[in-house]
C-alpha atoms as a PDB file:
ATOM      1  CA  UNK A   1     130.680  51.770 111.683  1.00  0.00           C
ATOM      2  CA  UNK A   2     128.871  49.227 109.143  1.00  0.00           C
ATOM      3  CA  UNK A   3     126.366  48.878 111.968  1.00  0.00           C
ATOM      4  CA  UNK A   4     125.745  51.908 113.355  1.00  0.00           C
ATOM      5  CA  UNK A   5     125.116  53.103 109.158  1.00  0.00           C
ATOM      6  CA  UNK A   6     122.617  50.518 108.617  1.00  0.00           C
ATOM      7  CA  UNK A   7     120.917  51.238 112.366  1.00  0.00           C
ATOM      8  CA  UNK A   8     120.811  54.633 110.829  1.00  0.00           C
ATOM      9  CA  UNK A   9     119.648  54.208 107.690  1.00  0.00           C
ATOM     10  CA  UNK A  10     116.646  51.392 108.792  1.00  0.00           C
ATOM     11  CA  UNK A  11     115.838  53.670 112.680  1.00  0.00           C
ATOM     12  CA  UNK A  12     114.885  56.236 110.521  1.00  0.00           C
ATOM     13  CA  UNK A  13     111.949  54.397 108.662  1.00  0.00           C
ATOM     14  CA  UNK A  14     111.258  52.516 111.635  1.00  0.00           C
ATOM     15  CA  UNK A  15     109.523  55.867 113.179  1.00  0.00           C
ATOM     16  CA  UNK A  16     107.646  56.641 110.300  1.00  0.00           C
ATOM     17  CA  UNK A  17     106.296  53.464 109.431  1.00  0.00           C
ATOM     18  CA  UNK A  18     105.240  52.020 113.056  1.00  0.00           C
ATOM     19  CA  UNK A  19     104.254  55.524 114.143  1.00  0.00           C
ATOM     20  CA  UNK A  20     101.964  55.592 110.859  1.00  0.00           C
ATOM     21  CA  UNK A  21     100.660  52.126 111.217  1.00  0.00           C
ATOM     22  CA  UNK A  22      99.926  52.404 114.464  1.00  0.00           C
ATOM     23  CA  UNK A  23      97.740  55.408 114.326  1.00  0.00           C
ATOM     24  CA  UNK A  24      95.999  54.401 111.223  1.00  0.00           C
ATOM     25  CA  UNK A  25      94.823  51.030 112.855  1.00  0.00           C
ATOM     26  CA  UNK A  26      94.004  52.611 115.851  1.00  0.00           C
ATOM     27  CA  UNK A  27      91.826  54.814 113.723  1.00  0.00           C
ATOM     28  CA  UNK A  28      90.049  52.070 112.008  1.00  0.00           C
ATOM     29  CA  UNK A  29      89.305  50.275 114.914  1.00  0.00           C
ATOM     30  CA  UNK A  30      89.434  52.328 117.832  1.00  0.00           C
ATOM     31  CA  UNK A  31      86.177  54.314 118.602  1.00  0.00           C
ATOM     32  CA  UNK A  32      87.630  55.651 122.050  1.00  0.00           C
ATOM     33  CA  UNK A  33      89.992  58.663 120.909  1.00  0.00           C
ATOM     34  CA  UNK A  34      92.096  57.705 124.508  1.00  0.00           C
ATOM     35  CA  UNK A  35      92.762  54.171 123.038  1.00  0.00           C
ATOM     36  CA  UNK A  36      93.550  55.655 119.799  1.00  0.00           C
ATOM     37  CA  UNK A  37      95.985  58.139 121.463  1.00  0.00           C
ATOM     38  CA  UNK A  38      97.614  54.693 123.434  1.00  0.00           C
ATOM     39  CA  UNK A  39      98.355  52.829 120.673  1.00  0.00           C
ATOM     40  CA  UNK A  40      99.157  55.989 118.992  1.00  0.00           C
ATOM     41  CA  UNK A  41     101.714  56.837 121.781  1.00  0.00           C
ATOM     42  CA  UNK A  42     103.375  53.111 121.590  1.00  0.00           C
ATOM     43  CA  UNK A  43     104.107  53.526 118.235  1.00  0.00           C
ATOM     44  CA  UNK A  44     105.863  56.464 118.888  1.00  0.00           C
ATOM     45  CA  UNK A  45     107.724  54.489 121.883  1.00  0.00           C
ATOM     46  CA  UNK A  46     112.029  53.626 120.766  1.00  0.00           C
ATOM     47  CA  UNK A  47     112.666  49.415 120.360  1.00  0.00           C
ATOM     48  CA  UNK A  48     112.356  47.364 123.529  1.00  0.00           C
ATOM     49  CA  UNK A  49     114.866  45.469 124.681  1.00  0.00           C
ATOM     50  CA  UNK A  50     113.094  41.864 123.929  1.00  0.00           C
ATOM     51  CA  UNK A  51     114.108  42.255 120.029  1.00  0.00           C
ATOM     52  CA  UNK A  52     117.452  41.917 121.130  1.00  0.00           C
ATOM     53  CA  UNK A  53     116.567  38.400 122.957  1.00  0.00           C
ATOM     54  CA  UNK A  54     114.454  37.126 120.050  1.00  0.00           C
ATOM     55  CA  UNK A  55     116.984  38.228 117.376  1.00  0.00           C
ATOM     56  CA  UNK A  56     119.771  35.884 119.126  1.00  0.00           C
ATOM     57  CA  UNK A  57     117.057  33.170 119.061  1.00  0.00           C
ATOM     58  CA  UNK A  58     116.478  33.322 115.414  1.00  0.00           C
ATOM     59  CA  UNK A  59     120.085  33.363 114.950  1.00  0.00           C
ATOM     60  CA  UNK A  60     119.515  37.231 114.077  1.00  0.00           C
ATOM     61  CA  UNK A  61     122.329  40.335 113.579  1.00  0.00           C
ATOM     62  CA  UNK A  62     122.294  40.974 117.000  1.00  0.00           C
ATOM     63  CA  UNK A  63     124.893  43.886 116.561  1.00  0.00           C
ATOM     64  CA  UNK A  64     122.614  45.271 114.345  1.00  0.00           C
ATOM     65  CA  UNK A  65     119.499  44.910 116.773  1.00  0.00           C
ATOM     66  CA  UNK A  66     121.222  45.985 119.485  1.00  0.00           C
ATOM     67  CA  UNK A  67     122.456  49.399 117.375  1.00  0.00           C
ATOM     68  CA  UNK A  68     119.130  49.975 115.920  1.00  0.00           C
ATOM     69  CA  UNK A  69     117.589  49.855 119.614  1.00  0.00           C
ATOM     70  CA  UNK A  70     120.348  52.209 121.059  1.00  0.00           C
ATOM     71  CA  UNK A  71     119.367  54.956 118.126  1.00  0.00           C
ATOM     72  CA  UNK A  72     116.056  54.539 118.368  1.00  0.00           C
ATOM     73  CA  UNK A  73     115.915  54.898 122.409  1.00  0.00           C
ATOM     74  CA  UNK A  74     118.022  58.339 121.702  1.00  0.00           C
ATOM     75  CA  UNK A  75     115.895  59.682 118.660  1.00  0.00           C
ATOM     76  CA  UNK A  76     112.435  59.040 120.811  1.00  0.00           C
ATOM     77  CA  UNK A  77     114.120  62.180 123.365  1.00  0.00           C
ATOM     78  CA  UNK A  78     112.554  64.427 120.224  1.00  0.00           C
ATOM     79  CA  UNK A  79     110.581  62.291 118.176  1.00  0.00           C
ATOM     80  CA  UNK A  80     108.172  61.442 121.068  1.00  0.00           C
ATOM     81  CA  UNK A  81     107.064  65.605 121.575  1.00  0.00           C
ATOM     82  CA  UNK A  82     107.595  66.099 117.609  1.00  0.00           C
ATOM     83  CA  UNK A  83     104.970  63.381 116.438  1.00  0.00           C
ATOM     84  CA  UNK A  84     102.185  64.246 119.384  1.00  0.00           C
ATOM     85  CA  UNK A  85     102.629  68.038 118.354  1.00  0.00           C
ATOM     86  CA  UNK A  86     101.990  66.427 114.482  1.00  0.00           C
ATOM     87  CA  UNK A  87      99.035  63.940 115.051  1.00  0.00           C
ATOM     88  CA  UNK A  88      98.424  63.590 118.829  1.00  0.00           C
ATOM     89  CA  UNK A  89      97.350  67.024 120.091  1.00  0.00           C
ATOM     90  CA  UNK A  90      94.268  66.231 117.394  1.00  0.00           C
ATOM     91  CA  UNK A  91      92.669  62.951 119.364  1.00  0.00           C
ATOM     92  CA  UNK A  92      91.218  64.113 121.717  1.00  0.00           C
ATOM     93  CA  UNK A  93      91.462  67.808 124.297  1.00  0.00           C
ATOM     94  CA  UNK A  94      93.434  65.817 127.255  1.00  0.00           C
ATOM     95  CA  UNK A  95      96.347  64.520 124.311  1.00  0.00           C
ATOM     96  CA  UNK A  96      97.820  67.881 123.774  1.00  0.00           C
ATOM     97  CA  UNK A  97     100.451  68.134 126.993  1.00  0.00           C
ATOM     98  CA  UNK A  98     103.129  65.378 126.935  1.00  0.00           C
ATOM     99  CA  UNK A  99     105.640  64.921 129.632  1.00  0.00           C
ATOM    100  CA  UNK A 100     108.936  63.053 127.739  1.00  0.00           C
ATOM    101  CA  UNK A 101     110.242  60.712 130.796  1.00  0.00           C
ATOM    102  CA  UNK A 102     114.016  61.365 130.407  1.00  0.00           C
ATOM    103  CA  UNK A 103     114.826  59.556 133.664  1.00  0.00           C
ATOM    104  CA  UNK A 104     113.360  56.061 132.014  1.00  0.00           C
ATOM    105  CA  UNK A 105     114.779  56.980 128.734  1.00  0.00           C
ATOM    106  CA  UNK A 106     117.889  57.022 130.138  1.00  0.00           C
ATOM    107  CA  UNK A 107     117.835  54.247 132.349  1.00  0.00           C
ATOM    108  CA  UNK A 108     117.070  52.228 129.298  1.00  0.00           C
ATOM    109  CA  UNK A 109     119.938  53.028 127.451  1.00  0.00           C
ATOM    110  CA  UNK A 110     122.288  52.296 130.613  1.00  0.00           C
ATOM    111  CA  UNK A 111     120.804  49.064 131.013  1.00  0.00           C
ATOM    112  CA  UNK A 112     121.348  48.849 127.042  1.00  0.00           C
ATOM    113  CA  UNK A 113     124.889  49.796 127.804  1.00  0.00           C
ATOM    114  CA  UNK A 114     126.221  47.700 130.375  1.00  0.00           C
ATOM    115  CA  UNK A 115     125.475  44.420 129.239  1.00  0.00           C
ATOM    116  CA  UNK A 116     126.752  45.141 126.004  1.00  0.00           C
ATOM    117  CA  UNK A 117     130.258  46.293 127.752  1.00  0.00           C
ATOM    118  CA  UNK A 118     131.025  43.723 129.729  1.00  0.00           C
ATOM    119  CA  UNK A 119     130.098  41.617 126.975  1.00  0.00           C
ATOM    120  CA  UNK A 120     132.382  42.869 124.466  1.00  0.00           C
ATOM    121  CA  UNK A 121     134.996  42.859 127.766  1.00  0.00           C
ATOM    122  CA  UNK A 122     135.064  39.306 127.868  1.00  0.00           C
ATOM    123  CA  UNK A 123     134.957  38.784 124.268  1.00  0.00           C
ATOM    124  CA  UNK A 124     138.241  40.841 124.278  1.00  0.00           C
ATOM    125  CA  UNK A 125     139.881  39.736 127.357  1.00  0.00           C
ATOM    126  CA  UNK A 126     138.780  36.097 127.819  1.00  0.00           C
ATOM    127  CA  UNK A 127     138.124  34.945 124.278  1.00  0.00           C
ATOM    128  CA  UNK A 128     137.754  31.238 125.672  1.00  0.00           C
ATOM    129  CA  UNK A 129     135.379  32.499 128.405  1.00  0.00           C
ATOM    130  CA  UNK A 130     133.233  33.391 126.027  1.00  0.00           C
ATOM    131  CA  UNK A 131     133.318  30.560 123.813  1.00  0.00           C
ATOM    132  CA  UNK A 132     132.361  28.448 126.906  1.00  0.00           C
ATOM    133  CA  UNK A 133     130.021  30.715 127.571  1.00  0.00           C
ATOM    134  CA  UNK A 134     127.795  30.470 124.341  1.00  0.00           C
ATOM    135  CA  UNK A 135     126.291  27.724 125.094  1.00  0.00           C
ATOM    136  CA  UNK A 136     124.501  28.987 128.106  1.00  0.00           C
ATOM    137  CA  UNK A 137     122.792  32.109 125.978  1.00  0.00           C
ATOM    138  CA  UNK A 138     120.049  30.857 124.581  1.00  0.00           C
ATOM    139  CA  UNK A 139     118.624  28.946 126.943  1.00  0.00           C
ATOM    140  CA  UNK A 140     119.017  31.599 129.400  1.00  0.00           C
ATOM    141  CA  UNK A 141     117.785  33.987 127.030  1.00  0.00           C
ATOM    142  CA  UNK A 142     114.768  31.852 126.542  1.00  0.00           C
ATOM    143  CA  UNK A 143     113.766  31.511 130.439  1.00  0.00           C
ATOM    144  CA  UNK A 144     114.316  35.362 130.839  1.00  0.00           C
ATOM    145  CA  UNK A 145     111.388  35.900 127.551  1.00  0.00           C
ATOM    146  CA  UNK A 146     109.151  33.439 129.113  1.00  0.00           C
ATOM    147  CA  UNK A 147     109.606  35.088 132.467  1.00  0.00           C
ATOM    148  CA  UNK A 148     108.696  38.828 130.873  1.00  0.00           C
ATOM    149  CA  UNK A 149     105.677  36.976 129.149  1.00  0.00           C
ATOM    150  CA  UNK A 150     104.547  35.951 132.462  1.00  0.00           C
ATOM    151  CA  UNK A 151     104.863  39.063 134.302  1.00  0.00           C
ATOM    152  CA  UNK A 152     103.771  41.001 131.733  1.00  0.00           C
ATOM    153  CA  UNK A 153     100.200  38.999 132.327  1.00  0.00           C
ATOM    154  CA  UNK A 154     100.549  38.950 135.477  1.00  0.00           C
ATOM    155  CA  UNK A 155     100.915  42.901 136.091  1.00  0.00           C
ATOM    156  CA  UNK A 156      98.354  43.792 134.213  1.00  0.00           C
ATOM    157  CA  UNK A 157      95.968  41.619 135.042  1.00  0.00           C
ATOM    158  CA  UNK A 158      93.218  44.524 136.133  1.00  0.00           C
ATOM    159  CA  UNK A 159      93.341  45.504 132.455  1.00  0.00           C
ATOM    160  CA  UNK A 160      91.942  42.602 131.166  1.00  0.00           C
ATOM    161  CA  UNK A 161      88.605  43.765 132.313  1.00  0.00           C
ATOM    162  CA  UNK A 162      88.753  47.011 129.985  1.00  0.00           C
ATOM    163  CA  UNK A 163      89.970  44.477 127.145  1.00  0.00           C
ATOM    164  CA  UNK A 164      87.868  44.427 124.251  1.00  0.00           C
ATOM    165  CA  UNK A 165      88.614  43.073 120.547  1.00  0.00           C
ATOM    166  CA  UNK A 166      88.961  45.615 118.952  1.00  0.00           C
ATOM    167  CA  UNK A 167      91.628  46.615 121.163  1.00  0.00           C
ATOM    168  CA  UNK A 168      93.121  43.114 121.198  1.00  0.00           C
ATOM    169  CA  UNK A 169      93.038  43.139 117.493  1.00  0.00           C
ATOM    170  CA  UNK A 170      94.281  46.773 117.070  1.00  0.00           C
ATOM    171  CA  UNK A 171      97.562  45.599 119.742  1.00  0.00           C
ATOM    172  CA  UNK A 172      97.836  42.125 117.542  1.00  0.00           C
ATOM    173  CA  UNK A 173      97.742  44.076 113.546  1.00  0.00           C
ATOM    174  CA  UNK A 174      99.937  46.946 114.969  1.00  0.00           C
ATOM    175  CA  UNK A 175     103.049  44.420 115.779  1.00  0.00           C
ATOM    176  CA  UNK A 176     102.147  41.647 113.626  1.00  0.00           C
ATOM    177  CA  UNK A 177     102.286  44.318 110.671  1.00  0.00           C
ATOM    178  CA  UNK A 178     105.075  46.003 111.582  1.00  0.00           C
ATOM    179  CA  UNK A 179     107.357  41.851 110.662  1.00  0.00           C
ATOM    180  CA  UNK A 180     106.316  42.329 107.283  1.00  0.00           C
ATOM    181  CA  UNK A 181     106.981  45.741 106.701  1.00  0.00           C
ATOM    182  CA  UNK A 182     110.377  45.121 108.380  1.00  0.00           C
ATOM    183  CA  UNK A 183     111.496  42.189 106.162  1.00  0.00           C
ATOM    184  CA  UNK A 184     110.377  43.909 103.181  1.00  0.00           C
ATOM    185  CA  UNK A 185     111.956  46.968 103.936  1.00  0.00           C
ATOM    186  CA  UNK A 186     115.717  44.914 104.743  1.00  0.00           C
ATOM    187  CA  UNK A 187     114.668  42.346 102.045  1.00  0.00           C
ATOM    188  CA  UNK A 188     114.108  45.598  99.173  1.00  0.00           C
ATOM    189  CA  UNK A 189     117.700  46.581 101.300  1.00  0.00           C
ATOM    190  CA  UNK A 190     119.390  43.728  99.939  1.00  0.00           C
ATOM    191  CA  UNK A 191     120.577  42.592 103.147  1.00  0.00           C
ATOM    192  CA  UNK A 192     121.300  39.097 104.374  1.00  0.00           C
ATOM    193  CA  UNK A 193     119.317  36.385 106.016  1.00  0.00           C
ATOM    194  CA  UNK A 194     120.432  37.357 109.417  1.00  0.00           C
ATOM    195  CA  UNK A 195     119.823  40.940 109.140  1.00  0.00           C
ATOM    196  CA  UNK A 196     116.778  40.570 107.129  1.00  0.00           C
ATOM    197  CA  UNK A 197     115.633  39.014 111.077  1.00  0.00           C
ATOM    198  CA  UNK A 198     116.941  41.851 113.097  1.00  0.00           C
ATOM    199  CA  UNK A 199     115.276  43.971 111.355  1.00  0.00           C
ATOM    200  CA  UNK A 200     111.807  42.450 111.347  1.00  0.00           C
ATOM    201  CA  UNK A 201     112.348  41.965 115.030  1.00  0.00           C
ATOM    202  CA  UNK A 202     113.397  45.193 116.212  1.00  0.00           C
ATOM    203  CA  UNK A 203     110.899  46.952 113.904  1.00  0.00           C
ATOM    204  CA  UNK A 204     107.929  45.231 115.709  1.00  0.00           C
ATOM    205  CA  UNK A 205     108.708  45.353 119.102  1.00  0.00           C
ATOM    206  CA  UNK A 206     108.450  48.850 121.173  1.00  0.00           C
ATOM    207  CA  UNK A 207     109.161  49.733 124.930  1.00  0.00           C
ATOM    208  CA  UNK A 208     105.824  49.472 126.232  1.00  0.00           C
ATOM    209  CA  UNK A 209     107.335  50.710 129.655  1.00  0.00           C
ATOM    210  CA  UNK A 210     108.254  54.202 128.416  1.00  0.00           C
ATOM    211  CA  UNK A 211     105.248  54.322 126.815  1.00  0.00           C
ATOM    212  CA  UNK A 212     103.012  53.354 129.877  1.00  0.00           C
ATOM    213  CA  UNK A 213     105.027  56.442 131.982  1.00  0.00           C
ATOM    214  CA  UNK A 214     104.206  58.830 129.435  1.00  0.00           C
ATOM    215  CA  UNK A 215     100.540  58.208 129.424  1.00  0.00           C
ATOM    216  CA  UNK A 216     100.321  57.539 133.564  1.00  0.00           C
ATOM    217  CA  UNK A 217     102.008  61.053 133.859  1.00  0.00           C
ATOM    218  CA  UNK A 218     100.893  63.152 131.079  1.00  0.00           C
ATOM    219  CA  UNK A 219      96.631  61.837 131.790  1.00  0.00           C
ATOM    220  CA  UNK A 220      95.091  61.785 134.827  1.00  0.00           C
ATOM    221  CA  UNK A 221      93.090  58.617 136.622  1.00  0.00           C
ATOM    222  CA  UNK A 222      90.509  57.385 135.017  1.00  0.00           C
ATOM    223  CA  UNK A 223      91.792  58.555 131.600  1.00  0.00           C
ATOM    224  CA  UNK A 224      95.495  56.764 132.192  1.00  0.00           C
ATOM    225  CA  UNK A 225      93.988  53.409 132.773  1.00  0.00           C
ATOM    226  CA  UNK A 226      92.025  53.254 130.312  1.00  0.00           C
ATOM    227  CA  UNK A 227      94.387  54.780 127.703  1.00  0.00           C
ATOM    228  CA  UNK A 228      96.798  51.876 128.019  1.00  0.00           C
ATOM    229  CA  UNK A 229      94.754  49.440 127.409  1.00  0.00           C
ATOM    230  CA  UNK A 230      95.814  48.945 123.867  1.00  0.00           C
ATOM    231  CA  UNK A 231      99.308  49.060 124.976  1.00  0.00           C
ATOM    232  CA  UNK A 232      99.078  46.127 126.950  1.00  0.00           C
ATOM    233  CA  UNK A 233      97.177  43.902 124.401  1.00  0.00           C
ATOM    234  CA  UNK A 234     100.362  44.887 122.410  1.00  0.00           C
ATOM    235  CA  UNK A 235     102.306  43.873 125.012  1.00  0.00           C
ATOM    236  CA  UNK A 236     101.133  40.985 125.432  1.00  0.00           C
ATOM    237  CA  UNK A 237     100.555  39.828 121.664  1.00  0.00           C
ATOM    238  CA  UNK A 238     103.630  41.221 119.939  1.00  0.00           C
ATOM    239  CA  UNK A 239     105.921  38.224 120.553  1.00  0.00           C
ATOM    240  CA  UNK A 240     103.122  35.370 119.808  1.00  0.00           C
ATOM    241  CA  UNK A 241     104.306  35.028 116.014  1.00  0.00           C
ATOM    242  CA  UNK A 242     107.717  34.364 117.816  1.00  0.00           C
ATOM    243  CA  UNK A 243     106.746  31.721 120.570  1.00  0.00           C
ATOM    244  CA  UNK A 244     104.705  30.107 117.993  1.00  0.00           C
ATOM    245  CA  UNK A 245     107.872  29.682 115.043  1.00  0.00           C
ATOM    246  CA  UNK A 246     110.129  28.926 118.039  1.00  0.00           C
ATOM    247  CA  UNK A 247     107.957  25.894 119.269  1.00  0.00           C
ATOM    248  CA  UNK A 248     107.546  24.862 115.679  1.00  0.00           C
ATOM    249  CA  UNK A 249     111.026  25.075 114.976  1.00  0.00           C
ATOM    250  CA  UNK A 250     111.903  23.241 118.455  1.00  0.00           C
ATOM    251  CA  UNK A 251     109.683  20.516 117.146  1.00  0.00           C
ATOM    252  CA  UNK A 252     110.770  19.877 114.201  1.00  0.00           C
ATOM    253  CA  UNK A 253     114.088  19.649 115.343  1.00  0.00           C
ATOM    254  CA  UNK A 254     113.197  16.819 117.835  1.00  0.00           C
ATOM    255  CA  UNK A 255     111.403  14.564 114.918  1.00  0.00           C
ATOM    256  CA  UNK A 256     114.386  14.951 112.355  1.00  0.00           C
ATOM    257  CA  UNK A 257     116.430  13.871 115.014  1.00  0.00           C
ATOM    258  CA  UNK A 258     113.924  10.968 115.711  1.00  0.00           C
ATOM    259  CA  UNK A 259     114.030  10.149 111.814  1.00  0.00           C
ATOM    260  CA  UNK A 260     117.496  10.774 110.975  1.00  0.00           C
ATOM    261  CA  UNK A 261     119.429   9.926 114.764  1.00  0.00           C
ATOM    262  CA  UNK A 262     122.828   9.321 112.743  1.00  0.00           C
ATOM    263  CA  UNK A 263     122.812  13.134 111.219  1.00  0.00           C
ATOM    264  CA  UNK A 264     125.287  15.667 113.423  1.00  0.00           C
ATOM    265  CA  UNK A 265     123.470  18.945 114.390  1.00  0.00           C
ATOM    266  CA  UNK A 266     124.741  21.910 112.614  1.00  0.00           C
ATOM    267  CA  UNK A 267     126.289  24.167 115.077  1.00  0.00           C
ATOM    268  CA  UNK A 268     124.641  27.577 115.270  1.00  0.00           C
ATOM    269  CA  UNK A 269     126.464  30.339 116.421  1.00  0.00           C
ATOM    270  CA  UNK A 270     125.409  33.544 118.510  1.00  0.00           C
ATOM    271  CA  UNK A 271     127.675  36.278 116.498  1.00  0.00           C
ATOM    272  CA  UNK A 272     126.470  38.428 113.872  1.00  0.00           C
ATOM    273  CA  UNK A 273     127.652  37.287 110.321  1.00  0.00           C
ATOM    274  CA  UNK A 274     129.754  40.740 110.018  1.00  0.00           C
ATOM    275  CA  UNK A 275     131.696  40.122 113.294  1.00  0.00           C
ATOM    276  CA  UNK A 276     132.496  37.216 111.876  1.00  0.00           C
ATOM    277  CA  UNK A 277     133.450  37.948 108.145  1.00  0.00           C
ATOM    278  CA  UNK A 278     135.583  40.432 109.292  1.00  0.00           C
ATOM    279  CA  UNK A 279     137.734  38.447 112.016  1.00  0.00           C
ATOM    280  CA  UNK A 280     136.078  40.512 114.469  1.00  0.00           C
ATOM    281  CA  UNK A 281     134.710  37.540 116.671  1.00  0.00           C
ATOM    282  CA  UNK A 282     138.277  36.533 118.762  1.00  0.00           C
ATOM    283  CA  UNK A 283     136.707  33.676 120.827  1.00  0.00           C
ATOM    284  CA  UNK A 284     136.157  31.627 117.296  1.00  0.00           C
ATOM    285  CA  UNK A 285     139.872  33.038 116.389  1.00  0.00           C
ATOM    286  CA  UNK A 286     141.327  31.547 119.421  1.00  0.00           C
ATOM    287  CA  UNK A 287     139.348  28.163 119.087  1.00  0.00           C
ATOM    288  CA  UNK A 288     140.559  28.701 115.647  1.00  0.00           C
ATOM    289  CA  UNK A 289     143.763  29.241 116.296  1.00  0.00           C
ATOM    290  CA  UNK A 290     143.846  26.379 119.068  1.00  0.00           C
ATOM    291  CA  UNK A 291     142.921  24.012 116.439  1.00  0.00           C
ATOM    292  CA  UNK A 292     145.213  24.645 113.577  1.00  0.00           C
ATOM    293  CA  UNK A 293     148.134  23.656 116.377  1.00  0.00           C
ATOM    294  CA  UNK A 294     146.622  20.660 117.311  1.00  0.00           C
ATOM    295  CA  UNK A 295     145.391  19.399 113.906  1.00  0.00           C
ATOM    296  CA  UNK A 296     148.240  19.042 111.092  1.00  0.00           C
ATOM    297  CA  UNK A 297     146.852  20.432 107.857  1.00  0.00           C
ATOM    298  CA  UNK A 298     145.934  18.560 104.611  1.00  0.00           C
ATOM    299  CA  UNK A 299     149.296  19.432 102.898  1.00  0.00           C
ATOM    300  CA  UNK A 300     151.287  18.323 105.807  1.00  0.00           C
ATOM    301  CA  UNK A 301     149.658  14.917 106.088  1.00  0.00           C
ATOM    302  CA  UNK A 302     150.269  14.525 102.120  1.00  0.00           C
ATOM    303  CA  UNK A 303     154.397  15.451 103.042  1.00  0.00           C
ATOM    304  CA  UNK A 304     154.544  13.408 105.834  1.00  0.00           C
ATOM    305  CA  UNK A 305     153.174  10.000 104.099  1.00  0.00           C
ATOM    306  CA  UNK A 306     155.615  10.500 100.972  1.00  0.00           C
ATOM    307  CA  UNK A 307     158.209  10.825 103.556  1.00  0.00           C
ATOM    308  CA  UNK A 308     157.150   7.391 105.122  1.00  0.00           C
ATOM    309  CA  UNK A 309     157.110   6.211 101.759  1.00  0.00           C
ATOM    310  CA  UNK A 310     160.187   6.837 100.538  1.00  0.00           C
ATOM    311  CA  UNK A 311     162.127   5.499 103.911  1.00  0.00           C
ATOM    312  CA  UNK A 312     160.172   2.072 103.287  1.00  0.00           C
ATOM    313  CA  UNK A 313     161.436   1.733 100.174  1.00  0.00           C
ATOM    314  CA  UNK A 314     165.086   2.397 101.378  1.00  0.00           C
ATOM    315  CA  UNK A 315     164.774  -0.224 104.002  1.00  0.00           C
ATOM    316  CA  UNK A 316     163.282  -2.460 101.318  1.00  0.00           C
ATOM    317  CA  UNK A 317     166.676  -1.965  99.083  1.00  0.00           C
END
């Protein structure tokens, strides 16, 4: 319930201010009113599913991400028609009719779904399957980022002849932006470090997918290629910050270990930091529990050697 209150309380802001940002830059530096309405309609597009991946790199609330992109994808059924009848319908003649794809949005949220079941089925029926497990997330999670970076280039590789920078730069301020707004808005929120990322994450990234359907079937050809040309730059250039901090951070990593080769790596773990405040993570309760058998506590160690003392000095006597 904690989560699904503060996916409420942070989705709701997230509309307003990417849906604002995003038509303001486009406004500034957008002279096509088609690549205005693009960007436009991106920002009006629910989270993508990469914020997820990125906010289990940085070690995120990924509870929280996950939440906040579930609400999102299910407020963008009416928010989508609500902010084109607002601002939209005034771009440009061809912006006014806007077909809502309900099919995608709802394939989105299934594919949302059914990871996150089985998911929370193993973490309830197989606690030490999922502890073994952990291990193998991240780096999994970081070949299936690079992979969407890659294909994401390579789809829309025809675009990059309509490409200009102002368009480049419009994609790159709309999703760059939208990190700092995020953090402040969680940081003025008082929340923690970890949610403070999720946040920032899921704030910046959108489902350029939806957003591409809606403009392919609401505009016709030429109009729909060149209207998603901003959409693709921001595509492309939303998760650069990311790749750049995660290489950075990868480095650094490798020359303290060069430096300082005696130090033990801190363990980092994949929950969110409620799950596990609250008990609510049973893999770490079972390891938990696992080692509290095995190991003998501090007080029985301190019984134990008085006990050995005391029958040395009896033989002694």
């Amino acid at each position: 319930m904690a989560q699904i209150s503060r996916a409420n309380l942070y989705g709701g802001p997230r509309n307003v201010i990417i849906v604002l940002v995003s038509y303001g830059i486009g406004l500034l530096l957008l002279e096509n009113a088609l690549m205005r309405f693009g960007i436009f309609m991106l920002g009006c597009s629910p989270g993508g599913n990469s914020s997820n991946l990125w906010t289990l790199i940085f070690n995120g609330d990924v509870a929280l991400s996950v939440t906040m992109t579930f609400v999102s994808t299910i407020a963008s059924i009416g928010m989508m028609p609500l902010w084109v009848f607002l601002l939209g319908r005034h771009m440009s003649p061809e912006t006014g009719v806007l077909s809502v794809p309900f099919t995608n949005i709802i394939s989105s949220l299934i594919g949302l779904a059914i990871p996150l079941a089985i998911g929370m089925a193993i973490y309830k029926l197989k606690p030490t399957w999922a502890l073994a497990l952990t291990k193998y997330v991240k780096p999994v999670t970081i070949i299936v980022l690079i992979a969407i970076l890659v294909l994401s280039v390579t789809v829309n590789q025809y675009i990059f002849l309509l490409m200009t920078w102002q368009a480049l730069l419009c994609g790159a301020l709309v999703s760059w932006s939208a990190y700092v707004f995020g953090a402040l808005a969680a940081f003025v929120g008082r929340l923690n470090r970890a949610q403070i990322i999720a946040v920032a994450i899921e704030i910046a990234f959108q489902n350029s997918g939806i957003a591409m359907v809606v403009l392919y079937t609401s505009l016709p050809l030429p109009d729909a290629d060149l209207v998603i040309v901003p959409v693709v730059c921001q595509t492309i250039l939303q998760g650069v910050p990311l790749y750049v901090l995660y290489i950075a951070k990868r480095i650094k990593s490798c020359v303290s270990k060069r430096l300082h080769p005696d130090e033990k790596p801190v363990p980092e773990s994949i929950s969110s930091e409620p799950e596990l405040e609250s008990g609510l993570c049973p893999a770490k309760a079972a390891c938990e529990e696992a080692r509290a058998c095995v190991l003998p506590s501090k007080d029985a160690l301190e019984l134990r050697d008085v006990v050995n003392d005391g029958d040395v000095k009896k033989s002694r006597l």
